[in-house]
Protein backbone atom coordinates (compact mmCIF):
# COMPACT_ATOMS: atom_id res chain seq x y z
CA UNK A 1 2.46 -70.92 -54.23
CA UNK A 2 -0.50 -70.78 -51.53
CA UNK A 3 0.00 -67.36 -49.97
CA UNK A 4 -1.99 -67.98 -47.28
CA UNK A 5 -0.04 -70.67 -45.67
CA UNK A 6 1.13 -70.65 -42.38
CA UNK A 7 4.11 -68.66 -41.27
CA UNK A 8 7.36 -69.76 -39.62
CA UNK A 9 7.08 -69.38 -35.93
CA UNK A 10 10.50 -66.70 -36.17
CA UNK A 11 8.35 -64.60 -38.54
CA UNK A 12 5.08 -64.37 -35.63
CA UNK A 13 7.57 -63.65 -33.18
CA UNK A 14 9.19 -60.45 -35.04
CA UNK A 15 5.63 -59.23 -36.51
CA UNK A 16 4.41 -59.15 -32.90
CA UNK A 17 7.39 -57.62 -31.65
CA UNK A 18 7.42 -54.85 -34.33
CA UNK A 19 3.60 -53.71 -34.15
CA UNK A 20 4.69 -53.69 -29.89
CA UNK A 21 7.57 -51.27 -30.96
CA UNK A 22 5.33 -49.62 -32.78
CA UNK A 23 2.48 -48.53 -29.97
CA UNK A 24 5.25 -47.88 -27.64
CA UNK A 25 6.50 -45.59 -29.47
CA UNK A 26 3.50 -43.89 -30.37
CA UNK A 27 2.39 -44.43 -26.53
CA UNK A 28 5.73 -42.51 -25.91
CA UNK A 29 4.75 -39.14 -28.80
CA UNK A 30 1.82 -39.11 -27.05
CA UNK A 31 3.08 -38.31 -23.84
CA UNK A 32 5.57 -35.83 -25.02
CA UNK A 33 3.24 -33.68 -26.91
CA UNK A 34 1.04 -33.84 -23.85
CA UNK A 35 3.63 -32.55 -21.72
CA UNK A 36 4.88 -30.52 -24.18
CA UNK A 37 1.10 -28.92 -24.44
CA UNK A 38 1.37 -28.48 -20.64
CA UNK A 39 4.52 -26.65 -20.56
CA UNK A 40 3.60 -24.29 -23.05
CA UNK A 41 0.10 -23.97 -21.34
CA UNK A 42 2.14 -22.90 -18.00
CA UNK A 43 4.11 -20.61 -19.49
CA UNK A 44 1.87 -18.42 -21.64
CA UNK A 45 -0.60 -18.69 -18.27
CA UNK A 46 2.08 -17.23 -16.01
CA UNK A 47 3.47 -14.55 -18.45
CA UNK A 48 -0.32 -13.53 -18.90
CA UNK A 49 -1.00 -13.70 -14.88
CA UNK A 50 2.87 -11.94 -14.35
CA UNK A 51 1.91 -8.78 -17.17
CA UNK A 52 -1.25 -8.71 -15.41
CA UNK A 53 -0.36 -8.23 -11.85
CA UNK A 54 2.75 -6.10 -12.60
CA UNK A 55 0.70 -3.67 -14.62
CA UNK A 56 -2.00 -3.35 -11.79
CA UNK A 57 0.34 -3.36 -9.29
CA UNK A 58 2.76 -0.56 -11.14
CA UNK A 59 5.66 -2.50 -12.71
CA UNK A 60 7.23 -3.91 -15.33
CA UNK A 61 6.37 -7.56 -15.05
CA UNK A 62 8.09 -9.36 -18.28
CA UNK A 63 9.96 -7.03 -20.72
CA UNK A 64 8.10 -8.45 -23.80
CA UNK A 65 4.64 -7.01 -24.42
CA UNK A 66 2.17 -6.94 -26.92
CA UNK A 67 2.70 -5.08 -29.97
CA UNK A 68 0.11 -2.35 -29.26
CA UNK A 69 0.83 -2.26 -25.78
CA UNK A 70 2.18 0.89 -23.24
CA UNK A 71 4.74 0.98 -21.08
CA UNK A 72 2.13 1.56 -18.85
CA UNK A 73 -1.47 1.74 -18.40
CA UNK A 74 -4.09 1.31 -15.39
CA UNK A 75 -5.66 -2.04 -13.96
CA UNK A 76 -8.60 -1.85 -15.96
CA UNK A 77 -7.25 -1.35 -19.65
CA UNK A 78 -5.11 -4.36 -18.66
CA UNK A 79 -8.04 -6.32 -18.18
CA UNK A 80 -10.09 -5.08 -20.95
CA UNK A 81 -6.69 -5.63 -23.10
CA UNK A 82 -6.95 -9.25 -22.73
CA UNK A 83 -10.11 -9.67 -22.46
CA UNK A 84 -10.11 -9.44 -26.21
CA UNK A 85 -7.71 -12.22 -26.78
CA UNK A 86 -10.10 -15.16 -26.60
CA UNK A 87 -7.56 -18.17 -26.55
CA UNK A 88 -6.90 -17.09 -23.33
CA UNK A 89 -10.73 -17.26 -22.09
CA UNK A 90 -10.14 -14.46 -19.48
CA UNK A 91 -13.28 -13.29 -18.29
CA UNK A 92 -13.88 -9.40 -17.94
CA UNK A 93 -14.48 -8.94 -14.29
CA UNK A 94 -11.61 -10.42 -12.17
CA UNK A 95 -10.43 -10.80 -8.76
CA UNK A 96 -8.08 -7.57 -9.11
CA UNK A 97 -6.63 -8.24 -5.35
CA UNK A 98 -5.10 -11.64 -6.66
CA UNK A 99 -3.53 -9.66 -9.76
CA UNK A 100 -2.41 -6.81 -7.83
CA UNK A 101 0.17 -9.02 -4.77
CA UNK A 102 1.72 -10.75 -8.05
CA UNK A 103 4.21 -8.19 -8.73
CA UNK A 104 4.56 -6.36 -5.26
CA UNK A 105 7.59 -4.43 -5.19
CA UNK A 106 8.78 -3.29 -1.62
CA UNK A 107 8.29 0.65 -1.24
CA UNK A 108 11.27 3.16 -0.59
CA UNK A 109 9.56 6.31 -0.63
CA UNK A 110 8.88 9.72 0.79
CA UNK A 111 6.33 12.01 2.08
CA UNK A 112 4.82 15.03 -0.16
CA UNK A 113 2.04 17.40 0.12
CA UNK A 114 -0.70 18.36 -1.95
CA UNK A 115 0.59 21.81 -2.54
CA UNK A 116 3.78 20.82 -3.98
CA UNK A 117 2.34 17.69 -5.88
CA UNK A 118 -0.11 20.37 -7.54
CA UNK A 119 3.16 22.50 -9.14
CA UNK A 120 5.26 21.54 -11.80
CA UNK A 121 8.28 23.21 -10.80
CA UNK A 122 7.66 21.74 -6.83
CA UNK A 123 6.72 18.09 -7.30
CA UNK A 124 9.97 17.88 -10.92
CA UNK A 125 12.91 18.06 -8.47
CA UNK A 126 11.21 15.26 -6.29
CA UNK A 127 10.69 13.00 -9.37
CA UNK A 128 14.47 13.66 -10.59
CA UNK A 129 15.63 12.85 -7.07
CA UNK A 130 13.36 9.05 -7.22
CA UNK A 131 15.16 8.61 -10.86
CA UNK A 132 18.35 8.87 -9.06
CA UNK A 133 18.27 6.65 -6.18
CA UNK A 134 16.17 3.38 -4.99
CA UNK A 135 13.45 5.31 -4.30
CA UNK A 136 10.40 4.57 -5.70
CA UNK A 137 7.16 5.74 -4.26
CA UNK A 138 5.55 9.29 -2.87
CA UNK A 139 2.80 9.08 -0.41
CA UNK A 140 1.08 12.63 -1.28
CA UNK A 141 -1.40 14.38 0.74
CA UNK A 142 -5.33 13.70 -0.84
CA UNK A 143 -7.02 14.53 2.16
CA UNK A 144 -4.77 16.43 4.85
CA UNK A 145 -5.20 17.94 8.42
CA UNK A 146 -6.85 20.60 7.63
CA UNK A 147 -9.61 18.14 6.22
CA UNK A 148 -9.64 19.61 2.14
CA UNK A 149 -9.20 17.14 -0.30
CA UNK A 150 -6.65 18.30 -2.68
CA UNK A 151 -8.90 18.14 -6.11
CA UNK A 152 -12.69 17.61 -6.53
CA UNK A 153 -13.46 14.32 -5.94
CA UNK A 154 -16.65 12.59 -7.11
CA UNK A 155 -18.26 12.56 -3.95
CA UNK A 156 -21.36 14.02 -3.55
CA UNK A 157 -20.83 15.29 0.33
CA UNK A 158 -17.37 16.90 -0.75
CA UNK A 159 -19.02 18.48 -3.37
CA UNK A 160 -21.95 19.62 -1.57
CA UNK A 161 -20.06 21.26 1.26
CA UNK A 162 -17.19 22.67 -0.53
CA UNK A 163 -14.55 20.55 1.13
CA UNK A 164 -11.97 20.06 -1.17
CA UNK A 165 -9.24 22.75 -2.86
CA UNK A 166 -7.79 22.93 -6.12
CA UNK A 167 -4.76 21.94 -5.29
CA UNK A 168 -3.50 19.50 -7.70
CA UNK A 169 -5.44 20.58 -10.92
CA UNK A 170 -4.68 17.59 -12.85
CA UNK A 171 -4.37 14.38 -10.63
CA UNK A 172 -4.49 11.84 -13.23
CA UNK A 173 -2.10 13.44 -15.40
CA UNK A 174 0.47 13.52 -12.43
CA UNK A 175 -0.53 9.81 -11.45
CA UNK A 176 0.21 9.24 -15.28
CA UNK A 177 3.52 11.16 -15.31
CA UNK A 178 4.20 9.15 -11.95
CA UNK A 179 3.82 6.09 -13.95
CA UNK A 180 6.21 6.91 -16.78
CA UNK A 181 8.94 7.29 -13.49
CA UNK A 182 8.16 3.97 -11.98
CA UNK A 183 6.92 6.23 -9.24
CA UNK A 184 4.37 4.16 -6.92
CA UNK A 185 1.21 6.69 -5.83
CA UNK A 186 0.05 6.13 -2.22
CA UNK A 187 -2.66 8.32 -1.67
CA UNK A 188 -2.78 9.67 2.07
CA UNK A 189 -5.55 10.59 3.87
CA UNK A 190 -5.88 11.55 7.32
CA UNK A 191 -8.84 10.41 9.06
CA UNK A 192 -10.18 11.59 12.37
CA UNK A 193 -8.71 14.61 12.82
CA UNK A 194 -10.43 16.68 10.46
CA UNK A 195 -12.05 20.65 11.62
CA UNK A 196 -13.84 20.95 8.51
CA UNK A 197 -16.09 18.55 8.25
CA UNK A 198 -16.39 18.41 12.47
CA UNK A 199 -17.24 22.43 12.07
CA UNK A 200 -19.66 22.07 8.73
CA UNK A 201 -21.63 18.66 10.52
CA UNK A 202 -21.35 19.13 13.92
CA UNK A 203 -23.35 15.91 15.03
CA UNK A 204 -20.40 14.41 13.64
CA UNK A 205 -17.70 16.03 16.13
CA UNK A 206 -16.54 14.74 19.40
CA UNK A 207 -18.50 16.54 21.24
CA UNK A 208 -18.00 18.47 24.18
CA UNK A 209 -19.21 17.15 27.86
CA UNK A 210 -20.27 21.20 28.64
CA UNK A 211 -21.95 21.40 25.23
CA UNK A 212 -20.67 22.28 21.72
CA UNK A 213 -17.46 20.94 20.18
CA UNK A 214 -14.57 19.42 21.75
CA UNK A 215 -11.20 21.06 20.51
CA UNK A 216 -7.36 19.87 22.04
CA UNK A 217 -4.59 22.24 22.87
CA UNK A 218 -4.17 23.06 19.42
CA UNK A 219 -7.92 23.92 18.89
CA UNK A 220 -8.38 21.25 16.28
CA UNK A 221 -11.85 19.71 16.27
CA UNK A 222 -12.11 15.74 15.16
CA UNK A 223 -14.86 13.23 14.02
CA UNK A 224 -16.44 10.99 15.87
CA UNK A 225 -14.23 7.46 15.12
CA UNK A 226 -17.33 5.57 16.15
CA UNK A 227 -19.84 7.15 13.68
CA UNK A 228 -20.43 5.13 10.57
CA UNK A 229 -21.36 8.29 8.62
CA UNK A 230 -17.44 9.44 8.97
CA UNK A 231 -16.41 6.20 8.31
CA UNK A 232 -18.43 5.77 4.83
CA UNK A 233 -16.98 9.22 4.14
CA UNK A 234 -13.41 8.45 4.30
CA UNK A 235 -14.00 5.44 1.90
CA UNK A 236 -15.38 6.85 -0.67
CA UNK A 237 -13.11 9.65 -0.70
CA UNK A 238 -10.50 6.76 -0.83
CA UNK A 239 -12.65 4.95 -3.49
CA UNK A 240 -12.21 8.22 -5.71
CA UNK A 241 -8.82 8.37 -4.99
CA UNK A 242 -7.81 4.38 -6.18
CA UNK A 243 -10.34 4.87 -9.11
CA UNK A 244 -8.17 8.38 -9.87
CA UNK A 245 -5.28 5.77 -10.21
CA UNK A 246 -3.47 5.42 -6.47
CA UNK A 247 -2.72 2.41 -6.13
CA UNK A 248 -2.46 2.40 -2.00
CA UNK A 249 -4.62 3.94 0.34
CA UNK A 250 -3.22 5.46 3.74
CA UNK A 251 -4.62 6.09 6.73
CA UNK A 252 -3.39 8.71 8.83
CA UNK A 253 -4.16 10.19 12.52
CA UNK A 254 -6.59 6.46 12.62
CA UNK A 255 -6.75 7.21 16.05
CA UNK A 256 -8.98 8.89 18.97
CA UNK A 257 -7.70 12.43 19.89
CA UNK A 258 -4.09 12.29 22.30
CA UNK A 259 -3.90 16.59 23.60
CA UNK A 260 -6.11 18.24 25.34
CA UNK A 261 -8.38 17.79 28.35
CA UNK A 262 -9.38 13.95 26.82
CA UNK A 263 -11.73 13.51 30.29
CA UNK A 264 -14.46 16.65 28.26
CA UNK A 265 -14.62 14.26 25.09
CA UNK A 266 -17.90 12.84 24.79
CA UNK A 267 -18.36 10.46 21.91
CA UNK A 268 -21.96 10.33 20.85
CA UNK A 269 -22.83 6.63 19.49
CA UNK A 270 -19.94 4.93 21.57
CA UNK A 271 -19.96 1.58 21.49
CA UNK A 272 -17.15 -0.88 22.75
CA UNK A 273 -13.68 0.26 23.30
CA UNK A 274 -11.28 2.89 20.97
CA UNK A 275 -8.96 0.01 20.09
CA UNK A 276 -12.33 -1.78 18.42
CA UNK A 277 -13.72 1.07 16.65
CA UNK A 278 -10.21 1.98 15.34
CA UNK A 279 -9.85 -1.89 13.66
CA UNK A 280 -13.84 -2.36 12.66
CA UNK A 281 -13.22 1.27 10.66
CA UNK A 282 -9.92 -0.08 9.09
CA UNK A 283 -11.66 -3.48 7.98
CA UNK A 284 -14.79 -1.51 6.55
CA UNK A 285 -12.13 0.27 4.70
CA UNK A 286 -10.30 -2.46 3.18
CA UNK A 287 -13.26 -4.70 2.63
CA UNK A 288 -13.85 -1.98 -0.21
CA UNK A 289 -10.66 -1.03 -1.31
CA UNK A 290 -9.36 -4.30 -2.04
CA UNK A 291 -11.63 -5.62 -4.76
CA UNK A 292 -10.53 -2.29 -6.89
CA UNK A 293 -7.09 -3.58 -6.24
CA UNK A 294 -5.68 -1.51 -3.79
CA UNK A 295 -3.53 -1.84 -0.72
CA UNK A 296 -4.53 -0.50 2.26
CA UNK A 297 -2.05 1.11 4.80
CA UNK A 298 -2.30 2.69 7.96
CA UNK A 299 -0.15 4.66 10.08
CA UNK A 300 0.27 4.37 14.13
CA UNK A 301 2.70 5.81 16.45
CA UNK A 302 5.78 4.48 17.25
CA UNK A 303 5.37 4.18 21.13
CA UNK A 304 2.74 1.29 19.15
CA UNK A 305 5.80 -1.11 18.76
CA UNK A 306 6.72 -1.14 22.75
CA UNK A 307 3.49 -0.64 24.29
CA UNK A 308 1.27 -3.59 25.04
CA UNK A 309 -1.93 -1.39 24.93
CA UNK A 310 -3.94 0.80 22.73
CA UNK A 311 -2.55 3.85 24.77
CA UNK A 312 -6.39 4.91 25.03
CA UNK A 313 -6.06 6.29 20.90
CA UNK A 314 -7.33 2.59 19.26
CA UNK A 315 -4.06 2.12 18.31
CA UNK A 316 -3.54 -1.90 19.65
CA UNK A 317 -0.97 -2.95 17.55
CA UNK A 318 -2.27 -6.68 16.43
CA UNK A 319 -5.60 -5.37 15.84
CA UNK A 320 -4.33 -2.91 13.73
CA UNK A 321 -2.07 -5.38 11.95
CA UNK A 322 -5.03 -7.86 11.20
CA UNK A 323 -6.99 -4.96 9.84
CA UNK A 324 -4.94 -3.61 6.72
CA UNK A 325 -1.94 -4.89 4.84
CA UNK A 326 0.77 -2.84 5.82
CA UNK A 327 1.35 -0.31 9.30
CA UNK A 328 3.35 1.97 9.16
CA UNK A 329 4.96 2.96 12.83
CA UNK A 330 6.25 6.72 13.15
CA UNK A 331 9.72 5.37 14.76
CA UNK A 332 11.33 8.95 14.50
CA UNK A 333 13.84 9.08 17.29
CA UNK A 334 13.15 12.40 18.34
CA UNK A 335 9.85 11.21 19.60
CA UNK A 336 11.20 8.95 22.12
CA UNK A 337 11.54 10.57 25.36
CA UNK A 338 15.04 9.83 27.61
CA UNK A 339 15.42 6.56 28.65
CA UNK A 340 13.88 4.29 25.73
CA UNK A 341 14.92 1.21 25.31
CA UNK A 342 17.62 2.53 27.55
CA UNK A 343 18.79 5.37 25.91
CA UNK A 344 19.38 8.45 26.91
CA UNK A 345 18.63 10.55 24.22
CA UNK A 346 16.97 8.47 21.59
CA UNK A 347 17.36 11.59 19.14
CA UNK A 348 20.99 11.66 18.91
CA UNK A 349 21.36 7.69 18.95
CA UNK A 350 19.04 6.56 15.34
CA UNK A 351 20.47 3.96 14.90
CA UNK A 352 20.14 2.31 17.91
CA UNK A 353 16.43 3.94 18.98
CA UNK A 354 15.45 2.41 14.97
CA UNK A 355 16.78 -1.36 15.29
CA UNK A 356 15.05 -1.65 19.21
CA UNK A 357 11.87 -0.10 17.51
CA UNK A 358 12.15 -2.78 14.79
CA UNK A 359 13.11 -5.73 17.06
CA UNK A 360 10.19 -4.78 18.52
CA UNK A 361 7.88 -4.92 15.55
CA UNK A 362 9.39 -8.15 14.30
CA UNK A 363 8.33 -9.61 17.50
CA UNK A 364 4.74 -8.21 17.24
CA UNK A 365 3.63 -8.30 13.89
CA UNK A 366 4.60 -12.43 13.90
CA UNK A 367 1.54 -14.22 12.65
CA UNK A 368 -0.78 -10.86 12.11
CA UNK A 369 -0.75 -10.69 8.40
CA UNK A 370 0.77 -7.18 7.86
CA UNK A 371 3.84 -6.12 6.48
CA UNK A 372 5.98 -3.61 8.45
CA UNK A 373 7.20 -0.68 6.66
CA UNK A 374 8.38 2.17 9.03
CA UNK A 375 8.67 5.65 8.76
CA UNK A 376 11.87 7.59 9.16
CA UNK A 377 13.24 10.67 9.96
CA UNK A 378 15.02 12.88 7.74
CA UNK A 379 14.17 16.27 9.37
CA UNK A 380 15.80 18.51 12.20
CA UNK A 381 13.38 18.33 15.56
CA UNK A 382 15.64 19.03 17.98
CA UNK A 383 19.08 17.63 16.29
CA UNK A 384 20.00 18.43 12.73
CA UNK A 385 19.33 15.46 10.42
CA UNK A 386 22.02 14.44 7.68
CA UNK A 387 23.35 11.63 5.66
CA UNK A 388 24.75 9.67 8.96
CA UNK A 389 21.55 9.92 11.18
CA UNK A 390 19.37 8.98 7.59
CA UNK A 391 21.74 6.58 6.66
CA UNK A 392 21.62 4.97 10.12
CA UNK A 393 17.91 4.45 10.03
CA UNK A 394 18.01 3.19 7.19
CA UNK A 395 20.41 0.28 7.99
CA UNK A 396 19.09 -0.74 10.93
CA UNK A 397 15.86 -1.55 9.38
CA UNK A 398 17.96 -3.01 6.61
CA UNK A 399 20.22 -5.34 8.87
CA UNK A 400 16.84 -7.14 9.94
CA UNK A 401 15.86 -8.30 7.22
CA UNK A 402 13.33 -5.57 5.67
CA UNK A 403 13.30 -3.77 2.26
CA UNK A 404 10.84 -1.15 3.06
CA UNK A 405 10.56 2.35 4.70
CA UNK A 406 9.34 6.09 4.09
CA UNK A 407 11.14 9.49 4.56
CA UNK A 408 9.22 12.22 6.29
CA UNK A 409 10.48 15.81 6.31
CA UNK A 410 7.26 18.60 6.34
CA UNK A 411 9.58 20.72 4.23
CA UNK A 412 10.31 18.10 1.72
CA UNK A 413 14.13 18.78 1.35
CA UNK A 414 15.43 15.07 1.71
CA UNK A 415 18.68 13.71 2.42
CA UNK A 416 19.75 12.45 -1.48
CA UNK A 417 23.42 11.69 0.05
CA UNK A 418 22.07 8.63 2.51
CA UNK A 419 20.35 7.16 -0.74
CA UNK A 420 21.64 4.34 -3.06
CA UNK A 421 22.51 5.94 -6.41
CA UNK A 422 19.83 4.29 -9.07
């Protein structure tokens, strides 16, 4: 039989349509294990990217972790971690601002000084009361009014002058113990009003039109908001502080001097107007904070929210806003004289003196860039402070759509019953 005849014409047609089954279906694997490639490609990239930003910024990010992994650990032993793993290709030195907004987690927190931060059986109770209820952060005092930092920073001027106290004689180990509570460290530092370093360097005071150094009513002495020397000061100090482990920075009493005889100021150096100096120092600030992956903050007064102006402190509200990531206004109703927003006395009415002050903000910060978290009161100045007045703060920022505030009471006894239960 000659095998190599030629074929039937049914037997062509069925080879030709079995070899095109054939590459179709092999067309069709190879498109599924592409995509299959890409899927899992996506998904270990985004659990790496999630672990990575949630760690930096303070979280949890996924529950699984590696085997040798903490709970919790700083920005940089995240990044060396995997590093190591080579598959992933992740290079050493990376954008730590991109890691840090992945797993933002809107702050509920309160006010704390140095003092109490520094002792065990001070700062315990406050920790206890976050484990309880929704909140979740402490801003705590590194560099207060009086102008000490609160533990020896590495910065050479602080050293050199003596102006820090040993009043938290372990920061990392409470930014550590902070961590194990899901705590979130903001690290506050107030800027211009500072005596000690205006008495120790007195070319960097306001100065006095008469000579010497201008003082207000409460004979407080400030630095010069337009000098550049203050201003590199204040950043490293914060520097120290976000390498310590904070993972916010701030900025308190940004502002030019408000009691006092203002017209004796002289400002040596001044160039432009307050409201410019005020945003130039808060961008200098940030443009250094941020690649060590750290928000910036700063607060401003409340009257900020209603007033068109800078009030003749620096404090213009959009410039402000375009400067940092989030303000924080001081809407405390007991600040509010008679007759704002139309109510008589703003002190006895929170809940009404907070939502105006926060219809107010939602109108203002609109296309700025920063996110609005307000303070609130929970302390007695005139009218005594309990769960309803908290509570009421509380909810009217709530009702408008925001998730964050801060409790300030100088005494640090806070109002647990106008907090959710954890």
């Amino acid at each position: 039989m000659n095998r190599s005849g030629p074929r039937s014409p049914g037997y062509s047609q069925r080879s030709y349509a079995a070899r095109a089954a054939r590459r179709r279906r092999r067309g069709t694997a190879a498109v599924a294990v592409i995509l299959a490639a890409g899927v899992i490609a996506f998904a270990v990239g985004f659990l790496v990217f999630w672990a990575l930003g949630s760690g930096i910024a303070g979280g949890h990010g996924f529950a699984l972790r590696w085997p040798w992994s903490k709970p919790h650990i700083t920005s940089q032993e995240i990044v060396e971690r995997y590093s190591q793993l080579d598959f992933l290709k992740l290079p050493r030195s990376v954008d730590l601002t991109t890691f840090r907004d992945l797993s933002y987690v809107p702050v509920k927190g309160i006010y704390v000084t140095s003092w109490t931060a520094g002792i065990d059986g001070y700062i315990s109770p406050l920790i206890a009361l976050c484990d309880r209820t929704e909140l979740n952060a402490m801003v705590i005092d590194v560099k207060d009014a009086t102008g000490y930092i609160a533990y020896q920073p590495d910065v050479a001027v602080v050293q050199e002058m003596q102006l820090w106290e040993k009043r938290i004689p372990d920061v990392e180990g409470l930014l550590g113990r902070l961590r194990e509570h899901n705590i979130f460290p903001i690290a506050r530092i107030v800027c211009f009003n500072d005596p000690l370093l205006a008495e120790k360097k007195l070319d960097l005071a306001v100065q006095h039109k008469d000579g010497g150094v201008w003082k207000d009513r409460y004979g407080s002495s400030y630095t010069n908001p337009y000098s550049h020397e203050v201003w590199e000061y204040l950043v490293q100090v914060a520097e120290d502080a976000v390498r310590r482990g904070f993972r916010e920075i701030q900025f308190d009493y940004v502002r030019f001097p408000t009691d006092g005889i203002l017209a004796n100021a002289v400002y040596p150096d001044e160039r432009g107007l307050p409201e410019d100096a005020i945003a130039e120092f808060l961008q200098f600030a940030r443009d250094r904070l941020h690649p060590l992956g750290a928000w910036v903050s700063a607060d401003v007064f409340g009257h900020a929210l209603d007033q068109k102006g800078d009030a003749g402190i620096g404090q213009r509200l959009e410039k402000v806003c375009r400067s940092v990531d989030i303000v924080c206004p001081m809407i405390y109703p007991s600040h509010y004289e008679s007759g704002s927003y139309g109510i008589d006395n703003p002190d006895t009415n929170p809940y009404d003196t907070v939502t105006y002050a926060t219809r107010d903000a939602t109108r203002r910060f609109e296309g700025n860039g920063a996110l609005y978290r307000p303070w609130l009161q929970d302390f007695a100045y005139p009218t005594n402070y309990g769960v309803t007045e908290v509570k009421a703060q509380i909810e009217a920022v709530e009702k408008q759509g925001y998730t964050e505030w801060i409790l300030w009471d100088p005494n640090l006894r806070y109002t647990e019953g106008a907090l959710r239960r954890q």
